[in-house]
Every structure is written in C-alpha cells, then in structure tokens.
N, C-alpha and C. Protein backbone atom coordinates (compact mmCIF):
# COMPACT_ATOMS: atom_id res chain seq x y z
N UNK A 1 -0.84 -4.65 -31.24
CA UNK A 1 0.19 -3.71 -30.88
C UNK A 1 0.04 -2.48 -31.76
N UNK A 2 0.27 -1.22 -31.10
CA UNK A 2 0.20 -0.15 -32.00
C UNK A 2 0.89 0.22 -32.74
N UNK A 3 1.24 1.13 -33.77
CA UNK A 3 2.54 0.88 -34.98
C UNK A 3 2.83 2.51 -34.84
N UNK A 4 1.98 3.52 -33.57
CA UNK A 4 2.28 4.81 -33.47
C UNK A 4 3.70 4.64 -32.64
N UNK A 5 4.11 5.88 -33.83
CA UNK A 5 5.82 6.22 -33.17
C UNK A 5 5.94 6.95 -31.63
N UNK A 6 6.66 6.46 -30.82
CA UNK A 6 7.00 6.71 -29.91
C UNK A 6 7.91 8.09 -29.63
N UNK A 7 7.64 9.14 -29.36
CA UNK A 7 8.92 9.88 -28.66
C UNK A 7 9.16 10.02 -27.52
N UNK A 8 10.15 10.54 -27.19
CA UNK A 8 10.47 10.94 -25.83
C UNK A 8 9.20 11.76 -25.21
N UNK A 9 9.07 13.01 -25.91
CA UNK A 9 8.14 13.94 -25.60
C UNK A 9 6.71 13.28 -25.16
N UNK A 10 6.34 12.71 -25.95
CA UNK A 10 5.30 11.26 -25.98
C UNK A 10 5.35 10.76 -24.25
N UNK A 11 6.12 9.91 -24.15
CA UNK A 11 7.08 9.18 -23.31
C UNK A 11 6.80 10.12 -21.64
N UNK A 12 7.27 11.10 -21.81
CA UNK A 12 7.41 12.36 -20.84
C UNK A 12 5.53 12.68 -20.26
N UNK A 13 5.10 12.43 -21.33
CA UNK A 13 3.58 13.03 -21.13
C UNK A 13 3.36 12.03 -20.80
N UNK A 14 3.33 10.91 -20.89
CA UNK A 14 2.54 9.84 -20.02
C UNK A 14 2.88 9.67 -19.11
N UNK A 15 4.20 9.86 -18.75
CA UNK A 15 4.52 9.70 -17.46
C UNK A 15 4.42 10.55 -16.62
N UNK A 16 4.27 11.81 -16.90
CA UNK A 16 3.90 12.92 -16.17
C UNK A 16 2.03 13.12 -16.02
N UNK A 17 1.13 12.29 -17.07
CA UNK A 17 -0.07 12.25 -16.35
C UNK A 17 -0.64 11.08 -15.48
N UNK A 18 0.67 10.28 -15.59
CA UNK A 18 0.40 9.04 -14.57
C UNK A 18 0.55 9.43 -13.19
N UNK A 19 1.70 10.84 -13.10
CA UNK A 19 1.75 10.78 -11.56
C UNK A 19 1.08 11.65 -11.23
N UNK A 20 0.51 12.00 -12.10
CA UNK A 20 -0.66 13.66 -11.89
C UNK A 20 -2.02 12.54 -11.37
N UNK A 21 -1.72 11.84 -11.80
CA UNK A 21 -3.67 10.87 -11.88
C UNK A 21 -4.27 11.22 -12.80
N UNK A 22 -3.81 12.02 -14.27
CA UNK A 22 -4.64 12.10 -14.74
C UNK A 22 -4.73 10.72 -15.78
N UNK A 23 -4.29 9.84 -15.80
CA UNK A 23 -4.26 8.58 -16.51
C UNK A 23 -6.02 8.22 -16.94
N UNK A 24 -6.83 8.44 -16.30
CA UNK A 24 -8.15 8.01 -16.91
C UNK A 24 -8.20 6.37 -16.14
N UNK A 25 -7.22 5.74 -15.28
CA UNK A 25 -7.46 4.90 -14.72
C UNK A 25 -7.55 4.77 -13.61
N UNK A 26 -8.83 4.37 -12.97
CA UNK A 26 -9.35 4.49 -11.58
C UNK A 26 -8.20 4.04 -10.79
N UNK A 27 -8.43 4.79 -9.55
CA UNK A 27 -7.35 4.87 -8.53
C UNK A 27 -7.62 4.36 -6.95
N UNK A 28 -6.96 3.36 -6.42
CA UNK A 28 -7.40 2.59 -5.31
C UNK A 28 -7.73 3.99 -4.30
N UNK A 29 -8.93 4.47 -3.86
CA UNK A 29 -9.15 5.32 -2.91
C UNK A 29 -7.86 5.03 -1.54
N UNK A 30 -7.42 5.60 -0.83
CA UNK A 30 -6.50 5.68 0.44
C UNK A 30 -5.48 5.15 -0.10
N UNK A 31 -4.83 4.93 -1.21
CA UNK A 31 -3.85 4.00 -1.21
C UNK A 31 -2.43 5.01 -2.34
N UNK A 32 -1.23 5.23 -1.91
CA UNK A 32 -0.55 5.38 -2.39
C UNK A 32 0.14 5.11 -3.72
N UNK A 33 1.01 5.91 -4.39
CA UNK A 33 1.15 5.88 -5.75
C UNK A 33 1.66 4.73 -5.89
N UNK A 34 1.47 3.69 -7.39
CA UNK A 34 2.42 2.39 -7.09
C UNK A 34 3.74 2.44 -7.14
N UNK A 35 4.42 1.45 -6.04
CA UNK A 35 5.50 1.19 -5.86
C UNK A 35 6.03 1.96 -4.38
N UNK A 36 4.97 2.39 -4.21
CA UNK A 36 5.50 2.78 -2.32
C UNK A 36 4.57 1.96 -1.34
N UNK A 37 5.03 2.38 -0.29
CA UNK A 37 4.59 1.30 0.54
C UNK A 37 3.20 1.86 0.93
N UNK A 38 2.74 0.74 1.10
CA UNK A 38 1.29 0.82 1.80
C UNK A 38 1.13 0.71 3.34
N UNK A 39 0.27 1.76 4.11
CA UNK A 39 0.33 1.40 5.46
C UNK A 39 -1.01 1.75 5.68
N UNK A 40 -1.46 1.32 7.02
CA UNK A 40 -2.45 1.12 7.44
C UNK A 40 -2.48 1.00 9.03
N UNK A 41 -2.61 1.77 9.90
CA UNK A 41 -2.83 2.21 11.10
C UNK A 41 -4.32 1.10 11.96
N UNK A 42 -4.10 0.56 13.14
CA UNK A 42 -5.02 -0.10 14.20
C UNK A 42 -4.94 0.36 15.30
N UNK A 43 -5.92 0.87 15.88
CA UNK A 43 -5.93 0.68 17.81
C UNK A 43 -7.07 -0.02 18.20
N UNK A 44 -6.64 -1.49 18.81
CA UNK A 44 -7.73 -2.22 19.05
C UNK A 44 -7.25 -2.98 20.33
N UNK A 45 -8.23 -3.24 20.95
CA UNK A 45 -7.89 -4.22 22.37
C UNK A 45 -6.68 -5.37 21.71
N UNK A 46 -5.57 -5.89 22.77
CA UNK A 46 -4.56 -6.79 22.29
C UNK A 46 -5.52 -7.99 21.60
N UNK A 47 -6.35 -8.73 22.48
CA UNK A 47 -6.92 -10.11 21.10
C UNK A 47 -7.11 -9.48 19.87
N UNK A 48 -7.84 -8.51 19.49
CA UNK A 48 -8.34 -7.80 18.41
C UNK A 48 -6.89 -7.60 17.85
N UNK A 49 -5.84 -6.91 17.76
CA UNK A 49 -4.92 -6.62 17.30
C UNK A 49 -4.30 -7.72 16.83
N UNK A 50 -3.92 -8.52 17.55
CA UNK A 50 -3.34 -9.71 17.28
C UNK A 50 -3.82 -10.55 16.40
N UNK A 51 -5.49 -10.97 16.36
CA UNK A 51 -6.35 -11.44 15.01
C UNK A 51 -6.12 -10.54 14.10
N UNK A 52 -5.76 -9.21 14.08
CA UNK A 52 -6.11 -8.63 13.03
C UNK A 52 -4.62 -8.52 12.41
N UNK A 53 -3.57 -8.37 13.17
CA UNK A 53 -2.23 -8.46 12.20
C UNK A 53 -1.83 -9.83 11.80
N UNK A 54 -2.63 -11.14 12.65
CA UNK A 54 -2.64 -12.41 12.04
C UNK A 54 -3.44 -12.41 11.06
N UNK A 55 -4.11 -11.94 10.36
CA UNK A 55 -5.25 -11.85 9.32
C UNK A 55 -4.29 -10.88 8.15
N UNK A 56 -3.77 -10.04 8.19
CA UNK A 56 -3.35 -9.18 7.33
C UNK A 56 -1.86 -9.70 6.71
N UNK A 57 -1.17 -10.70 8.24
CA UNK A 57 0.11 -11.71 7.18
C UNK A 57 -0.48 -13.11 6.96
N UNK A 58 -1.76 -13.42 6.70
CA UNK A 58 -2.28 -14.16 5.61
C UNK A 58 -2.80 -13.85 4.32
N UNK A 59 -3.09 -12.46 4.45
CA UNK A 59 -3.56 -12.37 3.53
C UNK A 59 -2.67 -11.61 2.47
N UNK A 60 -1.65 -11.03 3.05
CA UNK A 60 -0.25 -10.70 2.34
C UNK A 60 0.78 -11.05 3.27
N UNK A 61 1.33 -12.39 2.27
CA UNK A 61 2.45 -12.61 3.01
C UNK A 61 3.43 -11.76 2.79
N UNK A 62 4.32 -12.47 4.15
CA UNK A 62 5.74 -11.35 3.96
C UNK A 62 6.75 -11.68 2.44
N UNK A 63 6.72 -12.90 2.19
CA UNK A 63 7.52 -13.33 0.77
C UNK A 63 7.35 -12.13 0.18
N UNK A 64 5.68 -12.07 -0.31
CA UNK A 64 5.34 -11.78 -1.62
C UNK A 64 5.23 -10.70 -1.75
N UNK A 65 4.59 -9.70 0.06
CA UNK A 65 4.67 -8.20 -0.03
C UNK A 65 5.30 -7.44 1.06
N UNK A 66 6.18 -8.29 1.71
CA UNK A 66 7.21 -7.55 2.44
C UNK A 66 6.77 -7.10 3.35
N UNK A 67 5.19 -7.61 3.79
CA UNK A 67 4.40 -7.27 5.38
C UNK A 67 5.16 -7.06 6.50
N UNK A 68 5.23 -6.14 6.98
CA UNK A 68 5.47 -6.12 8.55
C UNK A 68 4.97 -5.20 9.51
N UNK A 69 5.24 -5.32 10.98
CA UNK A 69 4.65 -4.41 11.44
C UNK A 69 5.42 -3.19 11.56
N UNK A 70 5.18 -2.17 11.70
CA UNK A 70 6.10 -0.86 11.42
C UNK A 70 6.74 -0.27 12.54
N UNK A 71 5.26 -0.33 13.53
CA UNK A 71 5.34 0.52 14.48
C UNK A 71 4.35 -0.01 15.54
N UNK A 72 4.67 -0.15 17.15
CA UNK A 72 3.49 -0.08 17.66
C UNK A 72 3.34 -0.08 19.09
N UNK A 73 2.38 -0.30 19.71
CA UNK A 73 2.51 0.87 21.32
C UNK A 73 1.04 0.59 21.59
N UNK A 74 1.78 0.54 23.54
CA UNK A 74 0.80 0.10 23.80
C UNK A 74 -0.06 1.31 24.66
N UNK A 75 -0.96 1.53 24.72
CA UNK A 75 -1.71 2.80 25.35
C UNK A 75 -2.36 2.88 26.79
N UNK A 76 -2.51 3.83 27.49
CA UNK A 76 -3.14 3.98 28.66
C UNK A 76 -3.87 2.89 29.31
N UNK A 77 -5.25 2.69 28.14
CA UNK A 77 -6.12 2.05 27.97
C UNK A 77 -6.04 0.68 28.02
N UNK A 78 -4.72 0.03 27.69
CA UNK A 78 -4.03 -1.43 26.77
C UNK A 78 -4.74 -1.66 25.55
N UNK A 79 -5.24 -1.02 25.10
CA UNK A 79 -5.28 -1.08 23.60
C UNK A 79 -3.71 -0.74 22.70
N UNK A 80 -3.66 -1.94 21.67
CA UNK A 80 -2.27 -1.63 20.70
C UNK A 80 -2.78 -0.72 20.04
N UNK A 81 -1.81 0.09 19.68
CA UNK A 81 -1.97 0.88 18.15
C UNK A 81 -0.73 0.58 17.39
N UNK A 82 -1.04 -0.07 16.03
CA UNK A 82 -0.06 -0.40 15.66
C UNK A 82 -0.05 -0.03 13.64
N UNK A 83 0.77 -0.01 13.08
CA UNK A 83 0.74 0.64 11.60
C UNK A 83 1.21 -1.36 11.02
N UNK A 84 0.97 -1.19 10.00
CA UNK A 84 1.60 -2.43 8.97
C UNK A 84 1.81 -1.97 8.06
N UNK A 85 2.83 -2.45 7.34
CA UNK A 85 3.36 -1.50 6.08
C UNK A 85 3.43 -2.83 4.93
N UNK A 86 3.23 -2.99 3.67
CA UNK A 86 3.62 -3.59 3.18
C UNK A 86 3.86 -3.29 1.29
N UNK A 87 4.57 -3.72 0.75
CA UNK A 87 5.09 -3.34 -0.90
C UNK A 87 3.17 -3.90 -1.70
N UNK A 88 3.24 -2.94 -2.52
CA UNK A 88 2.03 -3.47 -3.61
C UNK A 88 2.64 -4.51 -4.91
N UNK A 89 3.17 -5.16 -4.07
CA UNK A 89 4.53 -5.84 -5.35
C UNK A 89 3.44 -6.98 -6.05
N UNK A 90 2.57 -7.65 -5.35
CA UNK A 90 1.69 -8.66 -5.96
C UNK A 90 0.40 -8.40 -6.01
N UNK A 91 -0.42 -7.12 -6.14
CA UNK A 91 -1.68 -6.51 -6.15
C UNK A 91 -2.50 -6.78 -7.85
C-alpha cells in the first residue's frame, strides 16, 4: 500500500483522466465507459438471430448482467434486427 497523501486535488485528477482515457490503461475497443450499458446491434435471418441471442444469454446471464433484448424488428427481407443491452457488472 502506498503511504502518499491523498488530496482532493489528487483525487479530482484521477478521476478526470479516467474519463478522459488518459489512465494509461488499455481500453476495450467499441465498448463504453464502465458502468453503462453495453449494446450490440444484429440483423440476421430469424434461426441465426435466435442462436445468436440464445448464445449471448449464456454467455451473460441476465442475474449477473442484466441481459436483455432492447429492441427489435422484423424487416422486409424477414431478417430480425435486434440490439441487446447488458450492465458490465461481472466483466
């Protein structure tokens, strides 16, 4: 543990280069600042869609990250397009 004194001012600057990015710690490419939600957009034929939002609430459940589907519609074509949103709460 470090034994450097803490200030506010201190305090202020880290938190202000955390939301800048300038933290020096690599940053998930496409993915939002932590603690907002994550989404992720599909338009795929209905089987395809359906494996694929069955694949995405296995692999984050709803318990743990609040998976669901957001939004979704069906097109000209019958292809879904659909968004999933879920919390980075267990990443």
């Amino acid at each position: 543990m470090s034994l450097e004194r803490k200030s506010p001012v201190g305090l202020a600057e880290r938190v202000a280069s955390r939301r800048s990015g300038k933290s020096g710690v690599a940053s998930m490419e496409g993915w939002l600042a932590p603690g907002t939600w994550r989404r992720v957009t599909f338009t795929l034929p209905r089987g395809q869609a359906r494996d694929k939002a069955r694949e995405w609430f296995e692999r984050f459940p709803k318990a743990a990250y609040m998976t669901e589907i957001e939004f979704w519609k069906e097109l000209s074509d019958g292809r879904i397009e659909f968004t999933i949103r879920r919390l980075p709460s267990a990443d």
